[in-house]
PDB file of N, CA and C in Angstrom:
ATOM      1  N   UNK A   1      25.934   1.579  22.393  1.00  0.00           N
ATOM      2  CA  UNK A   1      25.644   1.772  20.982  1.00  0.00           C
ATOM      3  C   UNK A   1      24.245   1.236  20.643  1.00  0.00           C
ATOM      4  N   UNK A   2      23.808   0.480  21.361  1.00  0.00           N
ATOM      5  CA  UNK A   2      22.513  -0.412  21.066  1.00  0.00           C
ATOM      6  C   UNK A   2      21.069   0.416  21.513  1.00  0.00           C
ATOM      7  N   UNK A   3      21.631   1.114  22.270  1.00  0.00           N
ATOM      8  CA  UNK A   3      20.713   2.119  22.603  1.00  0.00           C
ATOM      9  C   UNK A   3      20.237   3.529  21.693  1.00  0.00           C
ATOM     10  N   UNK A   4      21.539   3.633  21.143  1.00  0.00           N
ATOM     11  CA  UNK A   4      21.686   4.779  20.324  1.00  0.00           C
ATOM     12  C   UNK A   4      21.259   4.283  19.200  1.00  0.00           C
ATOM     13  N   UNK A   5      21.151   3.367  18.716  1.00  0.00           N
ATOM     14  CA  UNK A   5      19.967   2.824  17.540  1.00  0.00           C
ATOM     15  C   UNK A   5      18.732   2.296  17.841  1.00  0.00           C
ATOM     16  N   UNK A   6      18.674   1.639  18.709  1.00  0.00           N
ATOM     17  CA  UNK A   6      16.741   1.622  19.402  1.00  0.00           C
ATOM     18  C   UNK A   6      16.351   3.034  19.653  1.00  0.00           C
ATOM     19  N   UNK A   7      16.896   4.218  20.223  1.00  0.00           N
ATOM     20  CA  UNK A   7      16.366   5.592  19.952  1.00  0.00           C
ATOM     21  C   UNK A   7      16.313   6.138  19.048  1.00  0.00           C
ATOM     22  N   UNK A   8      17.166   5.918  17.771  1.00  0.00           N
ATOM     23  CA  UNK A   8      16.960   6.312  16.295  1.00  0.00           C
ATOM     24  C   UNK A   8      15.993   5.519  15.813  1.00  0.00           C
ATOM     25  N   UNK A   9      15.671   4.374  15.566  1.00  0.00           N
ATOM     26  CA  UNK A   9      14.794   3.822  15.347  1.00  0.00           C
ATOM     27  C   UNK A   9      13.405   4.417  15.903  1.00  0.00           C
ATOM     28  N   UNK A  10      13.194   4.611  17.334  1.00  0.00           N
ATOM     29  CA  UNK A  10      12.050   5.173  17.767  1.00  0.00           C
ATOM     30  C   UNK A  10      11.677   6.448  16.976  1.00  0.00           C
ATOM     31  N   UNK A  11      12.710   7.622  17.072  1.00  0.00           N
ATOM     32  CA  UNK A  11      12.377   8.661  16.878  1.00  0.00           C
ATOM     33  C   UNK A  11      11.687   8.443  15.396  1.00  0.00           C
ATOM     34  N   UNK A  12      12.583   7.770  14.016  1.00  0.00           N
ATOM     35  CA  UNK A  12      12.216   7.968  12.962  1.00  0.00           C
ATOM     36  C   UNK A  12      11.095   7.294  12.938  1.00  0.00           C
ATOM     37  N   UNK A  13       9.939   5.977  13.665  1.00  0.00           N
ATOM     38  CA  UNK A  13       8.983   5.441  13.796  1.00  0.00           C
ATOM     39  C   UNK A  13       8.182   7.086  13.590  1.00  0.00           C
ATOM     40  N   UNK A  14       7.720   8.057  15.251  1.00  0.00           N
ATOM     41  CA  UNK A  14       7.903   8.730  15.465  1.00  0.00           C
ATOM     42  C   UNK A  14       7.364  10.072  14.364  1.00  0.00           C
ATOM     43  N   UNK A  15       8.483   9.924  14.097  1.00  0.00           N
ATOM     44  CA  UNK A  15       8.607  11.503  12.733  1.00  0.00           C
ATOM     45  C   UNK A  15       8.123  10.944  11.388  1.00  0.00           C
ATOM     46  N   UNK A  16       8.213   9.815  10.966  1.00  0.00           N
ATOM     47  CA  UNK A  16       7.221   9.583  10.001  1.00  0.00           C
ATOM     48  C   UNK A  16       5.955   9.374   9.721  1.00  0.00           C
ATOM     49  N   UNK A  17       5.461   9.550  10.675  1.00  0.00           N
ATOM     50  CA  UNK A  17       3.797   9.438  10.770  1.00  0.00           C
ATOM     51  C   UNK A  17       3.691  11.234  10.634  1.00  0.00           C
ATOM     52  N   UNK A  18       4.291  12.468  10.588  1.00  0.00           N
ATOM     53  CA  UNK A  18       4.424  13.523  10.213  1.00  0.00           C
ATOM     54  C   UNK A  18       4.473  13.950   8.792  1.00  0.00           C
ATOM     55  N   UNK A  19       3.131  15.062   8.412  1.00  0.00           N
ATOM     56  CA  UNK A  19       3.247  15.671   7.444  1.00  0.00           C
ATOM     57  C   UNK A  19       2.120  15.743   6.865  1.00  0.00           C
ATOM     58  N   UNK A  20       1.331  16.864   7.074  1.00  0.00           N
ATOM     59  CA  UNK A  20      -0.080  16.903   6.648  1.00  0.00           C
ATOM     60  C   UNK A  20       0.313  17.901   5.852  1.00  0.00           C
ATOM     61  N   UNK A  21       0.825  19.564   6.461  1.00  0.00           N
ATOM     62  CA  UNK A  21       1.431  20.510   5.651  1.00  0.00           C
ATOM     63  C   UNK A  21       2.919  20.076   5.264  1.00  0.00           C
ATOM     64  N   UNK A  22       2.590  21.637   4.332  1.00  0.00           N
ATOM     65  CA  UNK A  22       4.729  21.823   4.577  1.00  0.00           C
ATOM     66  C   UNK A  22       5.660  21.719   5.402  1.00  0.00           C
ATOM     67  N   UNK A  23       5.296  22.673   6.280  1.00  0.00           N
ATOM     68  CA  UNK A  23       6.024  22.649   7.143  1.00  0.00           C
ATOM     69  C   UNK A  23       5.939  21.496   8.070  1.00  0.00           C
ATOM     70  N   UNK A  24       5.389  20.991   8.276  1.00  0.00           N
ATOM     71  CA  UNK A  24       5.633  19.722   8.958  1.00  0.00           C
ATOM     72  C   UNK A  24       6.087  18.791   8.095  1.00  0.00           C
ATOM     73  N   UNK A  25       5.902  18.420   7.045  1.00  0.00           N
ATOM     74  CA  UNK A  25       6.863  17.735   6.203  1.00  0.00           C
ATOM     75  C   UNK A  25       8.014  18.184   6.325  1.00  0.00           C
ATOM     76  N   UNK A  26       8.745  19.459   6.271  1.00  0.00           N
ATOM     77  CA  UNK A  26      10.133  19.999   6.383  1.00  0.00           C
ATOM     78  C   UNK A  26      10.201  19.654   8.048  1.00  0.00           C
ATOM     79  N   UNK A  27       9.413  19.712   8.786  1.00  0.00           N
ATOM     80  CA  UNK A  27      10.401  19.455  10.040  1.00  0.00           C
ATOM     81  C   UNK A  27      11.151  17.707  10.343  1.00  0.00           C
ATOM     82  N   UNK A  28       9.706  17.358   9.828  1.00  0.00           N
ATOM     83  CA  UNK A  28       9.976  15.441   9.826  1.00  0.00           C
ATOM     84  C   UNK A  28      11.084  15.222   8.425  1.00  0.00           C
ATOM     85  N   UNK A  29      10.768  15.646   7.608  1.00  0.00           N
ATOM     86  CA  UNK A  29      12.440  15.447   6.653  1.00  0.00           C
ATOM     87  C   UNK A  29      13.327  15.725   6.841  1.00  0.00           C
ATOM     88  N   UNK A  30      13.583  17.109   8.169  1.00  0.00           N
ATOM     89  CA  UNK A  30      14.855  17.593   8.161  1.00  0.00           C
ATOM     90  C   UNK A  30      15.389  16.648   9.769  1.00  0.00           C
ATOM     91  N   UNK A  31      14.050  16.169  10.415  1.00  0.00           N
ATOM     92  CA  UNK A  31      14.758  15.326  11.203  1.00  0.00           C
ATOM     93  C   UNK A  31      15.200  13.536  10.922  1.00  0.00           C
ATOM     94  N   UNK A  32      14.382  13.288  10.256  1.00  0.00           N
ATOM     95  CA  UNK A  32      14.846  11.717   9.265  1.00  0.00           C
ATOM     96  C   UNK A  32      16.182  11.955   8.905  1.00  0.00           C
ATOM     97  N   UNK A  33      16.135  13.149   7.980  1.00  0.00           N
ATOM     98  CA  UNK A  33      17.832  13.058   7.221  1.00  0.00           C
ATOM     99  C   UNK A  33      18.756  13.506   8.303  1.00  0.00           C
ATOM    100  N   UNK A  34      18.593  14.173   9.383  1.00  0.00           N
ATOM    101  CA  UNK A  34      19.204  14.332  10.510  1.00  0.00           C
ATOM    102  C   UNK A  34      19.696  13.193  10.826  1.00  0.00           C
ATOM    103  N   UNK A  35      19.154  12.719  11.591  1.00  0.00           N
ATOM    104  CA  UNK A  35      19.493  11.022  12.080  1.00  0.00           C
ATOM    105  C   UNK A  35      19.609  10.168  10.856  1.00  0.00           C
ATOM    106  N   UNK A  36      19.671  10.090   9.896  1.00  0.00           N
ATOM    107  CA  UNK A  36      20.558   9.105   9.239  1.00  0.00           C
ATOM    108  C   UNK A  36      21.896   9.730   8.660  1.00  0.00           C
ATOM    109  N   UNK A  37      22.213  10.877   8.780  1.00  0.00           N
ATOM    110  CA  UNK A  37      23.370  11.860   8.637  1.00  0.00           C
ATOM    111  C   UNK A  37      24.247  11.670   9.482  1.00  0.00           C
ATOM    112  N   UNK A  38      23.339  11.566  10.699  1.00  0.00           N
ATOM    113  CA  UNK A  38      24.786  11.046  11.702  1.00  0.00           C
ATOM    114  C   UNK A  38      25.133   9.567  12.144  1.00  0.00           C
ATOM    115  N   UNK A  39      24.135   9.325  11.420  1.00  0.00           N
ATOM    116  CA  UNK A  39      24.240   7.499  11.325  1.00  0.00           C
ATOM    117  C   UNK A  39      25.004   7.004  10.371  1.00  0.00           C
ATOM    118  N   UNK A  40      24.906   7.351   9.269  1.00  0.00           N
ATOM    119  CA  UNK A  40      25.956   7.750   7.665  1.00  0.00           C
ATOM    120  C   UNK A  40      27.598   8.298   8.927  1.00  0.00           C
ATOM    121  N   UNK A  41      27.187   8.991   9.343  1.00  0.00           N
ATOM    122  CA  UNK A  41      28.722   9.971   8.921  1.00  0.00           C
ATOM    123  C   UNK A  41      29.678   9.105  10.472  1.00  0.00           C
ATOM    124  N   UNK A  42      28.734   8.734  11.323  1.00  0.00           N
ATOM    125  CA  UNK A  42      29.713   7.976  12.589  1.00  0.00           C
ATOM    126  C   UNK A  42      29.901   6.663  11.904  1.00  0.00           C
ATOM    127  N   UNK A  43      29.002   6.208  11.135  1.00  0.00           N
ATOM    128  CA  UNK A  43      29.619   4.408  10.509  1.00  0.00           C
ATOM    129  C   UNK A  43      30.700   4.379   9.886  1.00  0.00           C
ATOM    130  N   UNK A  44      30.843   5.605   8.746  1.00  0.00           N
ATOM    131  CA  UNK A  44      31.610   5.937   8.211  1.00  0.00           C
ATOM    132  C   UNK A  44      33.096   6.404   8.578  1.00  0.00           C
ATOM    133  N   UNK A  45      32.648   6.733   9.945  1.00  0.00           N
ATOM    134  CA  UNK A  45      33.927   7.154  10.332  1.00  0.00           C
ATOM    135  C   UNK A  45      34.584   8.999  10.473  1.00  0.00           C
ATOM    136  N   UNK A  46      33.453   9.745   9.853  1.00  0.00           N
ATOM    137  CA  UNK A  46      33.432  10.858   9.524  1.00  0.00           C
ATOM    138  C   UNK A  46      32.623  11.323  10.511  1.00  0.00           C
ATOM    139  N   UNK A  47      32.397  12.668  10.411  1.00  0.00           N
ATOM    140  CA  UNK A  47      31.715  13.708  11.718  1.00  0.00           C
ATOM    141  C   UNK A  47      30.207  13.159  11.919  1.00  0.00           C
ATOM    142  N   UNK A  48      29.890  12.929  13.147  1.00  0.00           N
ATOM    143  CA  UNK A  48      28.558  12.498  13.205  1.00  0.00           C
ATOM    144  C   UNK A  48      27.854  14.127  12.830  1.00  0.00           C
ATOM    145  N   UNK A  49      28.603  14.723  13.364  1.00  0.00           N
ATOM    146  CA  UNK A  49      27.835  16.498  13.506  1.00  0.00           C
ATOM    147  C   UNK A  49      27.259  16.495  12.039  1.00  0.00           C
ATOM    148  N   UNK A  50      28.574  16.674  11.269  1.00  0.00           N
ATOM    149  CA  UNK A  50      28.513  17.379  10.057  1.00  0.00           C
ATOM    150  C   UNK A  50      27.901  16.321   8.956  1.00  0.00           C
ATOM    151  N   UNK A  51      27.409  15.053   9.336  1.00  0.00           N
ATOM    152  CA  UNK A  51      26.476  13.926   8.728  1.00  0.00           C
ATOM    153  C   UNK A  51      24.942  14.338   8.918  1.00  0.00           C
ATOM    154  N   UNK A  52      24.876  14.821  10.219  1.00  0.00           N
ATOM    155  CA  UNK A  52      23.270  15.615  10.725  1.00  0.00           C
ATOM    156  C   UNK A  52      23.435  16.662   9.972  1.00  0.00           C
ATOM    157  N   UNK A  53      24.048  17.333  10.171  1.00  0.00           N
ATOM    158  CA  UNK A  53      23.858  18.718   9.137  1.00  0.00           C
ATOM    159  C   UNK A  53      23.521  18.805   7.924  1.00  0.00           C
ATOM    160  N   UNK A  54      24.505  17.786   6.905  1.00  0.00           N
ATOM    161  CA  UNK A  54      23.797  17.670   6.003  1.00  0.00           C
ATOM    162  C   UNK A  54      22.990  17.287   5.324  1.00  0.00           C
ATOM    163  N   UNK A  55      22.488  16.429   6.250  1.00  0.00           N
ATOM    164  CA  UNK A  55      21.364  15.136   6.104  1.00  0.00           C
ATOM    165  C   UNK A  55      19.985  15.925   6.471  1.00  0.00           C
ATOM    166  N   UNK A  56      19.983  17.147   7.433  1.00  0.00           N
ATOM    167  CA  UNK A  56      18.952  17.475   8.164  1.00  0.00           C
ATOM    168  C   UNK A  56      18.483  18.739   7.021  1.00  0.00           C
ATOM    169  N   UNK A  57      19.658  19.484   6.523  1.00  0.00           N
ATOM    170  CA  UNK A  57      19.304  20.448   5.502  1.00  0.00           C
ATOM    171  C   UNK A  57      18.640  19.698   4.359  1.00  0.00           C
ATOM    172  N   UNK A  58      19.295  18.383   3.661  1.00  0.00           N
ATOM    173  CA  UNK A  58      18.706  17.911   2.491  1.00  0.00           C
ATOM    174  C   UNK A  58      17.289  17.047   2.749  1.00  0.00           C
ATOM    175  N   UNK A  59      17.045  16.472   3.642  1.00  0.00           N
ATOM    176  CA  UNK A  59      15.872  16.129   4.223  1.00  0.00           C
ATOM    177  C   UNK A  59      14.445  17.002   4.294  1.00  0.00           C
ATOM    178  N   UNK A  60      15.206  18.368   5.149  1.00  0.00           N
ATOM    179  CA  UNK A  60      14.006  19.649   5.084  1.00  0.00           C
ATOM    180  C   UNK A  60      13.863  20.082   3.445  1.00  0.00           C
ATOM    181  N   UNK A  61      14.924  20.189   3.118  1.00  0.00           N
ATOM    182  CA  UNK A  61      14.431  20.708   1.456  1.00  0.00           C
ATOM    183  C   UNK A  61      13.227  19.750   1.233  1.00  0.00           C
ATOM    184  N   UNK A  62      13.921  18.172   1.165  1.00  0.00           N
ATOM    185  CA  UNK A  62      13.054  17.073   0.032  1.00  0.00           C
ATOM    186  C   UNK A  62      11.569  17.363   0.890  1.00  0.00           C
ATOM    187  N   UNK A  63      11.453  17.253   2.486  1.00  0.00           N
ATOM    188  CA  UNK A  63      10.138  17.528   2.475  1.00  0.00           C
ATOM    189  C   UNK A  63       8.992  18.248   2.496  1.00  0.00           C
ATOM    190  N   UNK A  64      10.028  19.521   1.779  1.00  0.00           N
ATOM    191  CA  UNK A  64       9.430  21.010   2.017  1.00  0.00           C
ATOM    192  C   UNK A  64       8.950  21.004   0.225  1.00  0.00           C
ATOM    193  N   UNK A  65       9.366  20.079  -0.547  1.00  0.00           N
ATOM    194  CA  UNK A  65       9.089  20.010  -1.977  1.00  0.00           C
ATOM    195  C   UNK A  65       8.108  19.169  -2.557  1.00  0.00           C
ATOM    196  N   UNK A  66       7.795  18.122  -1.419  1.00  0.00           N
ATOM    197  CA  UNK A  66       6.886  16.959  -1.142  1.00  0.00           C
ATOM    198  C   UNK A  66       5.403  17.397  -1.388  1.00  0.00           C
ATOM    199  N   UNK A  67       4.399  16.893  -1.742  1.00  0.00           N
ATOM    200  CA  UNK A  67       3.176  17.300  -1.224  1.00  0.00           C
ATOM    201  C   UNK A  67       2.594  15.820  -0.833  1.00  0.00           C
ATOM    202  N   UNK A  68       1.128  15.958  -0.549  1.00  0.00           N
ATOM    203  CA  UNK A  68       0.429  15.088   0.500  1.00  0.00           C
ATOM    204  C   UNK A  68       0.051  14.823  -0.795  1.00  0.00           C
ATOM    205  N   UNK A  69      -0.260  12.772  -0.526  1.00  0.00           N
ATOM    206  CA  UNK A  69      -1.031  12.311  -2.037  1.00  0.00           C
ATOM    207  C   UNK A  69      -2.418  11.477  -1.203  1.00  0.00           C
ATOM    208  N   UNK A  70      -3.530  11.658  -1.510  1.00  0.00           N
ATOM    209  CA  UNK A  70      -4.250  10.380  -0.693  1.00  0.00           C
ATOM    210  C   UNK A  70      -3.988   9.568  -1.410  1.00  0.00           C
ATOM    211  N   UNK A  71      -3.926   7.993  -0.898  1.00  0.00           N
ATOM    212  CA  UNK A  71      -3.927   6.798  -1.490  1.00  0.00           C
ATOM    213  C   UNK A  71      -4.813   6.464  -2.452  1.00  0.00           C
ATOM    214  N   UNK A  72      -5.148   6.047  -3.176  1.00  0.00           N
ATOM    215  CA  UNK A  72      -6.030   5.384  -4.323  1.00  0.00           C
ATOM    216  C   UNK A  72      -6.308   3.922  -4.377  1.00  0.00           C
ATOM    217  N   UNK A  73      -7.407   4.000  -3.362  1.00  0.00           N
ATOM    218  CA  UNK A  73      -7.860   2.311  -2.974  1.00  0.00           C
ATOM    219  C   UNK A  73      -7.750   1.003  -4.219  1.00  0.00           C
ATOM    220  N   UNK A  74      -8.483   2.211  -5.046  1.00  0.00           N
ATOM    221  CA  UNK A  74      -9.357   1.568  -6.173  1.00  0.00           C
ATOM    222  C   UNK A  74      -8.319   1.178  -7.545  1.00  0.00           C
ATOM    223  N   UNK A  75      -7.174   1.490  -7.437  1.00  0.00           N
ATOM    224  CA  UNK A  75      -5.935   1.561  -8.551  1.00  0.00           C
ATOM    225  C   UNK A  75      -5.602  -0.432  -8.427  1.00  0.00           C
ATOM    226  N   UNK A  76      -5.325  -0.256  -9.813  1.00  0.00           N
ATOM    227  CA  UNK A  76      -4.983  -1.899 -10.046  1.00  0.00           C
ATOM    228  C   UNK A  76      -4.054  -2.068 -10.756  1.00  0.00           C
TER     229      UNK A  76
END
């Protein structure tokens, strides 16, 4: 099991440094909510599958709706 969260951990390290476009925002959101879908749904006790599934669909939406902001050094 300890493994299977040091590799979730990696991957989402990983996939969040993703997202210049859309579509790469939708792939890195739909894999974040992926893996915490089945992280949600096996803790829980419920389908790891069907925790990715829905985690990976609502993920790709949120980061397909997202846009890129540059930071604002100068804000106080």
């Amino acid at each position: 099991m300890m493994r299977f969260w040091a590799a979730s951990g990696l991957v989402a390290l990983v996939l969040s440094g993703c997202g210049q476009t859309t579509g790469e925002r939708l792939v890195s959101g739909a894999g974040l909510g992926a893996l915490g879908g089945a992280a949600i749904g096996a803790a829980t006790g419920g389908s790891a599958l069907g925790g990715a599934a829905i985690g990976g669909v609502a993920g790709g939406v949120a980061g397909a709706l997202t846009t890129p902001r540059e930071p604002d050094i100068n804000r106080r």
